[in-house]
C-alpha atoms as a PDB file:
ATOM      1  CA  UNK A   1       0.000   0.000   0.000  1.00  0.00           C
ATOM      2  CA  UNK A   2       1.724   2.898  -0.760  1.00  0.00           C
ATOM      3  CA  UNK A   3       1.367   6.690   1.435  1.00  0.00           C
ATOM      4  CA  UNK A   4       1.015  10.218  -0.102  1.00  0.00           C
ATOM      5  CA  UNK A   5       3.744  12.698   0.859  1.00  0.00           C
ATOM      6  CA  UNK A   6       3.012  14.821   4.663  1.00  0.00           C
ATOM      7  CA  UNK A   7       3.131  18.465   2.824  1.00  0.00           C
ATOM      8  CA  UNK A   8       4.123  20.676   6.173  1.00  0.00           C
ATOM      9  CA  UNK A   9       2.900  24.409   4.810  1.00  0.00           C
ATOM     10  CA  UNK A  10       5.994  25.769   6.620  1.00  0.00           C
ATOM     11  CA  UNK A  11       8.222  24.343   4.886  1.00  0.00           C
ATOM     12  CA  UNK A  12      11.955  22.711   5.767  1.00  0.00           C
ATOM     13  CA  UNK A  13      13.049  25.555   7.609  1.00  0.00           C
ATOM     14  CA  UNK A  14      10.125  26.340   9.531  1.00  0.00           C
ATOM     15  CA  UNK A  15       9.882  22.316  10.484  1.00  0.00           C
ATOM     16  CA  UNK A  16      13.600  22.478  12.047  1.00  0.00           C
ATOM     17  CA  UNK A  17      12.875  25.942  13.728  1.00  0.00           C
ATOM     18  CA  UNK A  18       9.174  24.384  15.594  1.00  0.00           C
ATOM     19  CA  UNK A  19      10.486  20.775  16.255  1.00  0.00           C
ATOM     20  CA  UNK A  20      13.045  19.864  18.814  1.00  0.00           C
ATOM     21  CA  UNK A  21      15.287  17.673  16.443  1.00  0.00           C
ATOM     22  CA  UNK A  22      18.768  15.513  17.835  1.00  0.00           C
ATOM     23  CA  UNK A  23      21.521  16.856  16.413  1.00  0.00           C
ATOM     24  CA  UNK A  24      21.802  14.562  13.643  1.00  0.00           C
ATOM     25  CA  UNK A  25      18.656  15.978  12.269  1.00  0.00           C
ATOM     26  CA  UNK A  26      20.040  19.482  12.696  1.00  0.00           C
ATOM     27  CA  UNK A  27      22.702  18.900  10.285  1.00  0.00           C
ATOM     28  CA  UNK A  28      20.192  18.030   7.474  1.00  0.00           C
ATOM     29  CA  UNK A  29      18.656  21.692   8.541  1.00  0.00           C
ATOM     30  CA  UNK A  30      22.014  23.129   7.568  1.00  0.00           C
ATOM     31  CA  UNK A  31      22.830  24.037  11.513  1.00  0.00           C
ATOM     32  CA  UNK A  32      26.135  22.737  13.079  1.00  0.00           C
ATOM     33  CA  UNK A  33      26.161  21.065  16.277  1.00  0.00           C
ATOM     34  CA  UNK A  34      28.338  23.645  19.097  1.00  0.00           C
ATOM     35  CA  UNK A  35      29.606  21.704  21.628  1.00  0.00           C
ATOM     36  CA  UNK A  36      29.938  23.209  25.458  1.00  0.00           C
ATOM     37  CA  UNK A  37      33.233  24.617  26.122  1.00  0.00           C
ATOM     38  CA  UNK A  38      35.731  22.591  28.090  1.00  0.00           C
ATOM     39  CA  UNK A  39      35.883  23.623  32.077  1.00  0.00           C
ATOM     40  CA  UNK A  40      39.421  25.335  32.711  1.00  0.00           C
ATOM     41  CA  UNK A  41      42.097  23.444  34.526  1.00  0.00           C
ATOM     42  CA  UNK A  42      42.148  23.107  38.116  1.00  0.00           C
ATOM     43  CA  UNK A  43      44.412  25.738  40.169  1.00  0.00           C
ATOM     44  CA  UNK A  44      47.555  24.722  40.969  1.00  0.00           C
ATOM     45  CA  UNK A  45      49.997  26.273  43.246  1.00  0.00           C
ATOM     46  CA  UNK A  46      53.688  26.521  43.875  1.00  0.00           C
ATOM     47  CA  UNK A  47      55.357  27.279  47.295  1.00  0.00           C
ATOM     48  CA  UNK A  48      58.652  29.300  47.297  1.00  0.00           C
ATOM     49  CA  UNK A  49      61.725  26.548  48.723  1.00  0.00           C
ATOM     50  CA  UNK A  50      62.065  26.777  52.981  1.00  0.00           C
ATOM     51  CA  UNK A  51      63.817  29.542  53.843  1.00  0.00           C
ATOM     52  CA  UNK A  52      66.706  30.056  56.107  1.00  0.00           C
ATOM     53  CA  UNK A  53      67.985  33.114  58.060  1.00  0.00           C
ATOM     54  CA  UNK A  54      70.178  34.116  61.197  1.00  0.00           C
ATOM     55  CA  UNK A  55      68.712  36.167  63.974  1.00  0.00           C
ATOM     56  CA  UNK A  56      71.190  38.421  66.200  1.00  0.00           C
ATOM     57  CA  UNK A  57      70.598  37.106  69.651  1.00  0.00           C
ATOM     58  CA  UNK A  58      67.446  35.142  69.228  1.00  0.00           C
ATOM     59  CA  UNK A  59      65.312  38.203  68.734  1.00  0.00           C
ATOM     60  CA  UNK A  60      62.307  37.723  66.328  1.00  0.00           C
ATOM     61  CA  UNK A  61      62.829  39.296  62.488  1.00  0.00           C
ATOM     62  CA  UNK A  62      61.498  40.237  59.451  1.00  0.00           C
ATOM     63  CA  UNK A  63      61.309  37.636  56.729  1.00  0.00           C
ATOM     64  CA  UNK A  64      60.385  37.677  53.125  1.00  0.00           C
ATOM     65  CA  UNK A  65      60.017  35.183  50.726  1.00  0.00           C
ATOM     66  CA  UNK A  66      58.805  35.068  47.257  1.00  0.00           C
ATOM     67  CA  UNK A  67      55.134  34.694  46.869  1.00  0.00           C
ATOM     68  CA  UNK A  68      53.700  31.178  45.646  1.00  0.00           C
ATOM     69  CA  UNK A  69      53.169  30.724  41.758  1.00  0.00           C
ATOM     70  CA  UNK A  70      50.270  30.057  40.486  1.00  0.00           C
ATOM     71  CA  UNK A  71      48.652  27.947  37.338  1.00  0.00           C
ATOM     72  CA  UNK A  72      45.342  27.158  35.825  1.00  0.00           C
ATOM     73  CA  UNK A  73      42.063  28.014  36.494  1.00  0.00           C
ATOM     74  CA  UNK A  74      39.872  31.083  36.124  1.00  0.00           C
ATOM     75  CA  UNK A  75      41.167  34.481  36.636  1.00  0.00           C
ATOM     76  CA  UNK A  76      41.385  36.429  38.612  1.00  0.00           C
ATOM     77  CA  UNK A  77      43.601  34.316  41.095  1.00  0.00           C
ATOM     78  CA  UNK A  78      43.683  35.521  44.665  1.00  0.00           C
ATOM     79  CA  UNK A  79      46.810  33.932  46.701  1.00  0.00           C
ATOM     80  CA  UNK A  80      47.490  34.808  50.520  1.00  0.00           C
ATOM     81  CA  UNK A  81      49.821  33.031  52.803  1.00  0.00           C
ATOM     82  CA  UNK A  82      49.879  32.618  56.202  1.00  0.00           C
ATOM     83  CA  UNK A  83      52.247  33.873  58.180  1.00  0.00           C
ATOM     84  CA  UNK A  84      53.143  36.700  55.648  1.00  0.00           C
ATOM     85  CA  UNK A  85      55.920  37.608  53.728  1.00  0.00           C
ATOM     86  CA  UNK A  86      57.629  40.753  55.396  1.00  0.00           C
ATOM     87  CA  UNK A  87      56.277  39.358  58.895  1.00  0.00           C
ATOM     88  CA  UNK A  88      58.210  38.699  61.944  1.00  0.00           C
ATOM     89  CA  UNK A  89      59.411  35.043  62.550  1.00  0.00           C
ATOM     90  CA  UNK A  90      60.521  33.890  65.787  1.00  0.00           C
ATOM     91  CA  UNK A  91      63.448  31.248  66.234  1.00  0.00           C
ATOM     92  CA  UNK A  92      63.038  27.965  65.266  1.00  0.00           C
ATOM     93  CA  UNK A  93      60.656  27.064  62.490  1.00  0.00           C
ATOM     94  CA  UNK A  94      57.616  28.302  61.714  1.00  0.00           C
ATOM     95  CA  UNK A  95      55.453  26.534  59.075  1.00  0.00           C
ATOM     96  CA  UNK A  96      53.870  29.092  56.015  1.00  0.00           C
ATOM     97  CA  UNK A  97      50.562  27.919  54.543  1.00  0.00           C
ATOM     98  CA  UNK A  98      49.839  29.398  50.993  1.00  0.00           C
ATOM     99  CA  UNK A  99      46.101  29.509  49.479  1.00  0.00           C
ATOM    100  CA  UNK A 100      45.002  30.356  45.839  1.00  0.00           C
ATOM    101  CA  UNK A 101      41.029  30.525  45.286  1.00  0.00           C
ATOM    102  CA  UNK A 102      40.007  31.213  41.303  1.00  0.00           C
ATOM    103  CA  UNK A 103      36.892  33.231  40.179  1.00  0.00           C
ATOM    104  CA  UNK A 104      35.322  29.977  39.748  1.00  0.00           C
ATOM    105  CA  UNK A 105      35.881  29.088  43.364  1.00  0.00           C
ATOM    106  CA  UNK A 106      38.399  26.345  43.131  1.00  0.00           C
ATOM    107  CA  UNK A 107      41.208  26.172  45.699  1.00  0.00           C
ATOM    108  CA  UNK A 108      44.519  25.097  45.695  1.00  0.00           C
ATOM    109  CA  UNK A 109      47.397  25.044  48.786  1.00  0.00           C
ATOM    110  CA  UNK A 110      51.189  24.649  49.675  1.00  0.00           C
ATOM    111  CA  UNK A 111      53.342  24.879  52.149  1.00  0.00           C
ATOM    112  CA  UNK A 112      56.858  25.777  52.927  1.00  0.00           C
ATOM    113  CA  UNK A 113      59.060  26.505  56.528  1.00  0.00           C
ATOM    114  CA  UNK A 114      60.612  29.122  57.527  1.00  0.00           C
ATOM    115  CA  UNK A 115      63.863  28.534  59.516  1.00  0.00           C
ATOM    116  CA  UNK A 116      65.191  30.799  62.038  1.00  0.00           C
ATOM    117  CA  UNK A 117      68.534  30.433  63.815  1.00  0.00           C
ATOM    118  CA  UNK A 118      69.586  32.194  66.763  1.00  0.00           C
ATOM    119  CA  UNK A 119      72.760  33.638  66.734  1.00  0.00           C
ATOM    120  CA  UNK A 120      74.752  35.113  69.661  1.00  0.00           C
ATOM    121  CA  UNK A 121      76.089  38.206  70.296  1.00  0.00           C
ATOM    122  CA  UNK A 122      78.871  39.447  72.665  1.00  0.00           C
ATOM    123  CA  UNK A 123      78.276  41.983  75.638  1.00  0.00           C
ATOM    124  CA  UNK A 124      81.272  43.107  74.912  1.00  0.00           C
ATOM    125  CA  UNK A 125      83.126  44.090  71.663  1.00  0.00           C
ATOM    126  CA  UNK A 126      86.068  46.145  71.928  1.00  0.00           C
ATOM    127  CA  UNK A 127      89.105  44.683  73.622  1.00  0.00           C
ATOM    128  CA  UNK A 128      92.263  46.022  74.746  1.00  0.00           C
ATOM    129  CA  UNK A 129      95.754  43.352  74.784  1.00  0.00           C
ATOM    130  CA  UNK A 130      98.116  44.391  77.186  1.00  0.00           C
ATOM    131  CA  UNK A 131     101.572  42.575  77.912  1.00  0.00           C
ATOM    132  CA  UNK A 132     105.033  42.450  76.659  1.00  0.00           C
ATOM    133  CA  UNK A 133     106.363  40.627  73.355  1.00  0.00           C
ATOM    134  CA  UNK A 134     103.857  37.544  73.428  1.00  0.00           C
ATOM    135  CA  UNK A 135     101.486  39.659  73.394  1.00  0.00           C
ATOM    136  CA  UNK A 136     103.224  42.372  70.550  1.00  0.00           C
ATOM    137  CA  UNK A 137     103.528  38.970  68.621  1.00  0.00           C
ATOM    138  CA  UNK A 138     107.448  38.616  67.590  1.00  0.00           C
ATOM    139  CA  UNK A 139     109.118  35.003  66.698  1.00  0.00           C
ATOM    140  CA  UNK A 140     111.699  33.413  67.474  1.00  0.00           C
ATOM    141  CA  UNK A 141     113.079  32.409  64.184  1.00  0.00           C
ATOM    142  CA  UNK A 142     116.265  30.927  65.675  1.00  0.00           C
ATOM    143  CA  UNK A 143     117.869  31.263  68.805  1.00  0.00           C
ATOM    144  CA  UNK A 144     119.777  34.590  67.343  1.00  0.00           C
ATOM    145  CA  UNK A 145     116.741  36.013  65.444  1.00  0.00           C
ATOM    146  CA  UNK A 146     114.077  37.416  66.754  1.00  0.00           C
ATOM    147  CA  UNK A 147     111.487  39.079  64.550  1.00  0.00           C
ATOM    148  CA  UNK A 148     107.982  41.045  64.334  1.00  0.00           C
ATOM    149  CA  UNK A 149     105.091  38.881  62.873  1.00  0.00           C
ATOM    150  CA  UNK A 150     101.891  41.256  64.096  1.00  0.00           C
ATOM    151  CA  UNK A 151      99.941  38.987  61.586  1.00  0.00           C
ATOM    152  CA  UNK A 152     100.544  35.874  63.465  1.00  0.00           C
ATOM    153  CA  UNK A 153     100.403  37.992  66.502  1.00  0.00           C
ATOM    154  CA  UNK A 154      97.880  35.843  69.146  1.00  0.00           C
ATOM    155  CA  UNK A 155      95.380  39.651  68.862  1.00  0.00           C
ATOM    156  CA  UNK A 156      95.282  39.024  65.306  1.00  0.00           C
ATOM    157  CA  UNK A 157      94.058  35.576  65.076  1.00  0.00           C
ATOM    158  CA  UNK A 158      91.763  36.093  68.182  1.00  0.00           C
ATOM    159  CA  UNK A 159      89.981  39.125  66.132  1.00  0.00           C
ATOM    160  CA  UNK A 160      89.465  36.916  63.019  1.00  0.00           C
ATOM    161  CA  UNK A 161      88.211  34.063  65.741  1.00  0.00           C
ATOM    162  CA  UNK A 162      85.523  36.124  67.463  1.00  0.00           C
ATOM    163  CA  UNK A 163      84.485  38.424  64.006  1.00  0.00           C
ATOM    164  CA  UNK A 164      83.836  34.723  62.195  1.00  0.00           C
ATOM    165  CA  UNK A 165      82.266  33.501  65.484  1.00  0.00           C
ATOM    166  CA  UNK A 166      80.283  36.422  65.624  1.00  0.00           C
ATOM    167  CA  UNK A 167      79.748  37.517  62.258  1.00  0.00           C
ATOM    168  CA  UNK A 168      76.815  40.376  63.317  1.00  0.00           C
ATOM    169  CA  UNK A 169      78.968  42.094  65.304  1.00  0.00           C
ATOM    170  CA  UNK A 170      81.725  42.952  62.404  1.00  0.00           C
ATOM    171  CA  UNK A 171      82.891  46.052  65.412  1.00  0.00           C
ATOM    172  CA  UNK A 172      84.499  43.395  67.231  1.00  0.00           C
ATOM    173  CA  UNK A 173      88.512  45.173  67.958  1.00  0.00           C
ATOM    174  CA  UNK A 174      91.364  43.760  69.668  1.00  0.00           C
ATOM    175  CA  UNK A 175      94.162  46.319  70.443  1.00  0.00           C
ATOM    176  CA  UNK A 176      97.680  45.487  70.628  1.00  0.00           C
ATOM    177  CA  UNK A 177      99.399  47.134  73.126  1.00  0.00           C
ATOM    178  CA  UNK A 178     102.198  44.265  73.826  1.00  0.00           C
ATOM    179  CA  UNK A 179     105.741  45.655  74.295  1.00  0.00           C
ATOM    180  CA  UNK A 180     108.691  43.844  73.684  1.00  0.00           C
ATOM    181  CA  UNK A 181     110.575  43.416  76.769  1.00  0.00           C
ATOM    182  CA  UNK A 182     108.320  45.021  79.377  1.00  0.00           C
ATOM    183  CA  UNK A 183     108.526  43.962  82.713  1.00  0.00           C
ATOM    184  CA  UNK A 184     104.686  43.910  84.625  1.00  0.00           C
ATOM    185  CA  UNK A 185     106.577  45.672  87.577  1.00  0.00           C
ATOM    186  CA  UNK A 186     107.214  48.272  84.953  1.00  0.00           C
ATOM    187  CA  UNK A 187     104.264  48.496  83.242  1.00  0.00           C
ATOM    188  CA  UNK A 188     101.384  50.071  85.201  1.00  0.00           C
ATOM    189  CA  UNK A 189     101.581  53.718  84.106  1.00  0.00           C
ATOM    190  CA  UNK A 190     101.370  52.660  80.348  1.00  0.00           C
ATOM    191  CA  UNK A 191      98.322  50.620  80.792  1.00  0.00           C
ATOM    192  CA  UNK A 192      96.418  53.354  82.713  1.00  0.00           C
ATOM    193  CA  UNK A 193      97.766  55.529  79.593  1.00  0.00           C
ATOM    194  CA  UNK A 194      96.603  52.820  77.042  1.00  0.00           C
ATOM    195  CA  UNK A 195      92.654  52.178  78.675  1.00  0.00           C
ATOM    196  CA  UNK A 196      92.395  56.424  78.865  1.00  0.00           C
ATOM    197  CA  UNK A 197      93.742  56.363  75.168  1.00  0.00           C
ATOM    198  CA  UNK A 198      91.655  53.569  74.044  1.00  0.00           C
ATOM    199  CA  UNK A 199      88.861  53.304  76.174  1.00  0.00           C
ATOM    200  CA  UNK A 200      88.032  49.660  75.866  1.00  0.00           C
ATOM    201  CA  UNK A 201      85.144  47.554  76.969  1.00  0.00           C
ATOM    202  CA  UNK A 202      87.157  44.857  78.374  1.00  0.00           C
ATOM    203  CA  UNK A 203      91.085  43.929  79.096  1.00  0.00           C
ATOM    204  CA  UNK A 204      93.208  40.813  78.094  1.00  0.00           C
ATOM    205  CA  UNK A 205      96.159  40.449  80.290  1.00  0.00           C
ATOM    206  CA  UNK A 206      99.043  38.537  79.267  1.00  0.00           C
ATOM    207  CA  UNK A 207     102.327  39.869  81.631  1.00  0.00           C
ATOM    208  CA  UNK A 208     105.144  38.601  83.896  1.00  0.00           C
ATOM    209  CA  UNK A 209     107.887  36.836  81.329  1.00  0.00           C
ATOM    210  CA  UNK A 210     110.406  39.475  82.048  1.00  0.00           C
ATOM    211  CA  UNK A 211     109.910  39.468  85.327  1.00  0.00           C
ATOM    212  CA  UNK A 212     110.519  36.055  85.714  1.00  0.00           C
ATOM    213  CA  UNK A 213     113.646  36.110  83.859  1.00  0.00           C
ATOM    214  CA  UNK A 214     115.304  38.000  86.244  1.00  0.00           C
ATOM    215  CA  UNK A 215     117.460  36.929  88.798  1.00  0.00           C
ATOM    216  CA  UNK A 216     115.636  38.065  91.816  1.00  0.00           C
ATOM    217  CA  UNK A 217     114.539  36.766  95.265  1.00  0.00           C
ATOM    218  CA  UNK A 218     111.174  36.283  95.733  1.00  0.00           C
ATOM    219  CA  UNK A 219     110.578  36.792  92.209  1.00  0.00           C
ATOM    220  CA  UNK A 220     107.514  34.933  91.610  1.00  0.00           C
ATOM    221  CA  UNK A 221     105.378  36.974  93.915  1.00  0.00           C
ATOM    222  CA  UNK A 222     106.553  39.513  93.223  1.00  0.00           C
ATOM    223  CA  UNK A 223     105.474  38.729  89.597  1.00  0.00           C
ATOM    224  CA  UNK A 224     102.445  38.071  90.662  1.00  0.00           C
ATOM    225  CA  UNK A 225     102.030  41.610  92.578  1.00  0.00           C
ATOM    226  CA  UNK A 226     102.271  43.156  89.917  1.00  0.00           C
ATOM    227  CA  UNK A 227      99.864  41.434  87.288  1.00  0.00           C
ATOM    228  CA  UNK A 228      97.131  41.830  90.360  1.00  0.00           C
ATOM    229  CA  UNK A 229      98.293  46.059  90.241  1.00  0.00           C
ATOM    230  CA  UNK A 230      97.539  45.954  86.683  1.00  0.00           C
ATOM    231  CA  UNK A 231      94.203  43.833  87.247  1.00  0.00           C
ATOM    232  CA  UNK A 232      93.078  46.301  90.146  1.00  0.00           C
ATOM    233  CA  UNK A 233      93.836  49.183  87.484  1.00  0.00           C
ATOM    234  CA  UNK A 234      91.395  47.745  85.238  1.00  0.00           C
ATOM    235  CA  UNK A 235      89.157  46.870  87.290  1.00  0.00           C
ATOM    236  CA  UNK A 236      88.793  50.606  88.637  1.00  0.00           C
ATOM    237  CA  UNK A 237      87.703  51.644  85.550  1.00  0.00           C
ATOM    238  CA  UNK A 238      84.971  48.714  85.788  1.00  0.00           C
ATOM    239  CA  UNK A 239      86.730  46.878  83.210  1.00  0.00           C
ATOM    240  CA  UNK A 240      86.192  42.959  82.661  1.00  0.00           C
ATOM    241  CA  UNK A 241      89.503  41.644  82.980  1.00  0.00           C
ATOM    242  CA  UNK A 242      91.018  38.384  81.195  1.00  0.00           C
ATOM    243  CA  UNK A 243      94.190  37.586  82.768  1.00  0.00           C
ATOM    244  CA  UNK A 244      95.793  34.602  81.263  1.00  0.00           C
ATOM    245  CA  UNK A 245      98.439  32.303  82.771  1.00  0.00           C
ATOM    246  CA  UNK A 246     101.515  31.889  81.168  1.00  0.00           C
ATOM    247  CA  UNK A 247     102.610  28.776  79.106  1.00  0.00           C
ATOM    248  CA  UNK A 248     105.373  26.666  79.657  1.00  0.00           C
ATOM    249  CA  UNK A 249     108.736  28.326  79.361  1.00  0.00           C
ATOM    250  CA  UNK A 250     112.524  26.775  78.542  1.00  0.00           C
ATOM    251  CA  UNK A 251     115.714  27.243  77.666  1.00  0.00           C
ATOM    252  CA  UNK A 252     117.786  28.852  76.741  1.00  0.00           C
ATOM    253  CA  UNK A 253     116.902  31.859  77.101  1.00  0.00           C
ATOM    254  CA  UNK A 254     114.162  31.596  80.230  1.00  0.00           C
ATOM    255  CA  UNK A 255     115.960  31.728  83.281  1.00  0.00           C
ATOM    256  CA  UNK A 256     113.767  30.364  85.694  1.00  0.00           C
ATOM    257  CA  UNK A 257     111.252  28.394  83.750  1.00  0.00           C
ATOM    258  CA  UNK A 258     110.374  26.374  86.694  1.00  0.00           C
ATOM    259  CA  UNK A 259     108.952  29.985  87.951  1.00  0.00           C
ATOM    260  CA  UNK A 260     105.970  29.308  85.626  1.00  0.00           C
ATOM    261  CA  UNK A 261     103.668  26.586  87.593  1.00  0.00           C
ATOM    262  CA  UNK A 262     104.058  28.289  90.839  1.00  0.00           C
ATOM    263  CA  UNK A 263     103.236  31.711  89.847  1.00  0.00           C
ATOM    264  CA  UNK A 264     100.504  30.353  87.414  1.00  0.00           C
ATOM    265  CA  UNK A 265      98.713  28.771  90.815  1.00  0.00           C
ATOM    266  CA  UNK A 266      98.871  32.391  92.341  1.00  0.00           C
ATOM    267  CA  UNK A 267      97.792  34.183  89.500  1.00  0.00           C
ATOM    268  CA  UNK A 268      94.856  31.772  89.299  1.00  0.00           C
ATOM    269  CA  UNK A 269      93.957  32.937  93.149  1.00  0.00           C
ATOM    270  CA  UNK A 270      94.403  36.377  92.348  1.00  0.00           C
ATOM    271  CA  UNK A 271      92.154  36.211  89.397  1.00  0.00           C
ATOM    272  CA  UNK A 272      89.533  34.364  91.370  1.00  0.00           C
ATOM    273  CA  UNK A 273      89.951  37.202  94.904  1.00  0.00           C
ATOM    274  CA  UNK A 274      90.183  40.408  92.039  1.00  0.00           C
ATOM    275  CA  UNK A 275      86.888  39.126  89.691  1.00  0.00           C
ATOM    276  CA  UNK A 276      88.811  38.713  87.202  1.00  0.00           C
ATOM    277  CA  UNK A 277      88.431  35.711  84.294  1.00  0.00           C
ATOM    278  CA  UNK A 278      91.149  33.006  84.130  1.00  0.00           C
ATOM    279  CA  UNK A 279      92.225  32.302  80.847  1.00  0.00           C
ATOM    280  CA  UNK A 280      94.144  28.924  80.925  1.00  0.00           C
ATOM    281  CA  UNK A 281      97.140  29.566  78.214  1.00  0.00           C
ATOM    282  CA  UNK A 282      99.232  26.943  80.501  1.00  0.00           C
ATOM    283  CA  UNK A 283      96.451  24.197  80.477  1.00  0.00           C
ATOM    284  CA  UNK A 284      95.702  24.625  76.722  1.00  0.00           C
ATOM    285  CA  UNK A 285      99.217  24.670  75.767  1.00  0.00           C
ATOM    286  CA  UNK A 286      99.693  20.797  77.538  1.00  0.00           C
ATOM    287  CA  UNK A 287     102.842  19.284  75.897  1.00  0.00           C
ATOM    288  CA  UNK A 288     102.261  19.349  72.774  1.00  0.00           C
ATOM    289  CA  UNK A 289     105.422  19.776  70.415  1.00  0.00           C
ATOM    290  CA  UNK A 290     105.846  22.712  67.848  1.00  0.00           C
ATOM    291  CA  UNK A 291     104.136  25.467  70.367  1.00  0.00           C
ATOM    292  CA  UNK A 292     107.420  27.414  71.399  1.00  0.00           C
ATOM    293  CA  UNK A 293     109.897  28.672  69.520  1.00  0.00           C
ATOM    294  CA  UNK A 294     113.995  28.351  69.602  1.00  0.00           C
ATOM    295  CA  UNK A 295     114.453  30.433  72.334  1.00  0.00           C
ATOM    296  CA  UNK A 296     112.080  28.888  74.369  1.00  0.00           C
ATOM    297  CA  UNK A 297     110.139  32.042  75.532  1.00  0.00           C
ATOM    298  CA  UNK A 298     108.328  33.152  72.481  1.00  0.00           C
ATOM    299  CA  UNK A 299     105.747  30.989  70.236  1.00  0.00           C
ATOM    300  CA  UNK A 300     105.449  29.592  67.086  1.00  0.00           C
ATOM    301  CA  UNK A 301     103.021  30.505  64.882  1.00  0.00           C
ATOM    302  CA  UNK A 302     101.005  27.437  66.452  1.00  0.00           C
ATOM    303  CA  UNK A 303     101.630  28.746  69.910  1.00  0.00           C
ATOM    304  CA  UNK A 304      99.993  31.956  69.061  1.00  0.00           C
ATOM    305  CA  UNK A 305      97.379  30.091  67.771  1.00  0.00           C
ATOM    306  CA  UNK A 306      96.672  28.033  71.122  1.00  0.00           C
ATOM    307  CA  UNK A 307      97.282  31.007  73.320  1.00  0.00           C
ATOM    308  CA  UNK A 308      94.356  32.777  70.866  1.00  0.00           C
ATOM    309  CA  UNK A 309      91.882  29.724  71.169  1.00  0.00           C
ATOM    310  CA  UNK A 310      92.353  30.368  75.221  1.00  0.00           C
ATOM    311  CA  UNK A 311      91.296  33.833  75.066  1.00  0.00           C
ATOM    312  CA  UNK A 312      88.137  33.277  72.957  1.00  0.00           C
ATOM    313  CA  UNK A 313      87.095  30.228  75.002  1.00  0.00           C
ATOM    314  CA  UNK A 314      86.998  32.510  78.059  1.00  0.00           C
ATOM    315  CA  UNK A 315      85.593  35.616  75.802  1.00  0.00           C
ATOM    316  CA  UNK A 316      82.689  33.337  74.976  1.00  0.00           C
ATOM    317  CA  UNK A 317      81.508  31.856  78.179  1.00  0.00           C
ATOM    318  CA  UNK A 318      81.918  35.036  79.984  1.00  0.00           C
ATOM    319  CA  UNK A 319      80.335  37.479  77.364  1.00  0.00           C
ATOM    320  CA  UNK A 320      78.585  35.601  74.915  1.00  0.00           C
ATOM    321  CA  UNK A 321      74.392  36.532  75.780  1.00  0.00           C
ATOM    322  CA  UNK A 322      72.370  33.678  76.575  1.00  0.00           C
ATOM    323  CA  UNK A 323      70.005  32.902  73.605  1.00  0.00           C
ATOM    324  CA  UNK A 324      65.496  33.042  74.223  1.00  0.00           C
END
């Protein structure tokens, strides 16, 4: 049986414009199918590396760090991070939480710490060396040759010590006011001359060789008398005083080298009666070989280096702050 054509009186384009037709049907109307746009990417964010940073006796400081980097999804992009950049940290590590929220409403976080060490600081900074020539800083070369070496003098190497040790207080001075065969019994005047001239925070002592060298009764307290005049001197002033005890001395040119122990022991009571600091030069010199030179009074470049490591030991436990 065979069916006369449907006539629509709209016609084709009327028919596709009244009837809800699939796509496929839409294509024979001579429309093309749109499909919806693809959602943007999710947000993605990037947290600058830890950070690291000193803080000058523990105190809490300003840190900034570069702000988190952000990728895909809808702008704008809002990031904020918590604590913020240009904020103060305390010591230790604090933990930084970073948000980024799209216009779309999609979130994205990081994190990152921040490290801070505490460093410490002196109470003091500016010294003043006092003594004869182990203090100046000559070597012995050989027995007949004695010669000035201020850069291996024990002041020098104990400023680069405590400036490296202490590397946000680049003030840190050490005067050298050793003098090359200076007795202590002669030298009282010229250290009250040297503190007025000067006007340092704290004293290093390092005195008595001469003295000792001379032929004298009762010369080892009398040594000793006058390292505790120079002490008292300092002290005066209100002056912390390092007075060090002297290390082992020999032939052939110290005369009484077995002077040293007993008027080390002395010099250790006066230090403790005067409030003054010990500095063990004698203990930290033991008997190791290669620490005195050919003459047997005056150090080696090593020496110097072990009578420097006493000093800042006792600098550091008597002045360093303590830390929070």
């Amino acid at each position: 049986m065979a069916f006369a054509p449907i006539i629509l009186p709209f016609g084709r384009r009327g028919l596709c414009a009244a009837i809800a037709l699939p796509a496929l049907v839409w294509a024979g109307c001579g429309k093309t199918p749109t499909s919806p746009p693809p959602p943007p990417p999710t947000v993605v964010l990037a947290c600058p590396a830890p950070v690291q940073t000193g803080s000058p006796g523990g105190a809490p400081v300003a840190v900034t760090y570069a702000p988190p980097v952000a990728s895909g999804g809808m702008a704008p992009i809002a990031t904020t991070c918590t604590p913020p950049s240009g904020g103060l940290f305390t010591a230790g590590t604090t933990p930084v939480t970073c948000t980024a929220r799209d216009a779309a409403g999609r979130s994205a976080t990081c994190g990152f710490g921040v490290t801070v060490t505490a460093r410490p600081l002196l109470a003091q900074t500016r010294f003043l060396a006092f003594g004869d020539s182990l203090t100046e800083g000559k070597l012995s070369v050989t027995l007949a040759l004695l010669i000035d070496a201020p850069a291996h003098a024990y002041t020098t190497k104990l400023a680069a010590a405590l400036r490296d040790a202490y590397p946000d207080q680049p003030q840190i001075t050490v005067i050298n006011e050793g003098l090359a065969g200076e007795r202590a019994s002669d030298s009282l005047n010229r250290l009250n001359g040297a503190l007025s001239t000067h006007r340092p925070e704290a004293v290093l002592l390092m005195h008595g060789v001469n003295d000792l060298n001379a032929i004298e009764t009762g010369i080892t307290q009398k040594t000793v008398d006058a390292v505790e005049e120079l002490i008292k001197a300092a002290r005066s002033r209100g002056l912390t005083v390092f007075v060090a005890t002297l290390p082992p001395l020999s032939p052939p040119k110290a005369s009484c080298p077995e002077c040293v122990e007993p008027f080390n022991e002395r010099l250790r009571g006066v230090a403790a009666a005067k409030g003054a600091v010990l500095v063990e030069v004698y203990a930290a010199w033991g008997n190791r070989p290669g620490l005195m030179g050919a003459d047997g009074i005056h150090p080696t470049e090593a020496g110097y280096e072990v009578i420097a490591g006493a000093f800042f030991e006792a600098i550091r436990k008597a002045l360093e702050s303590p830390l929070p």
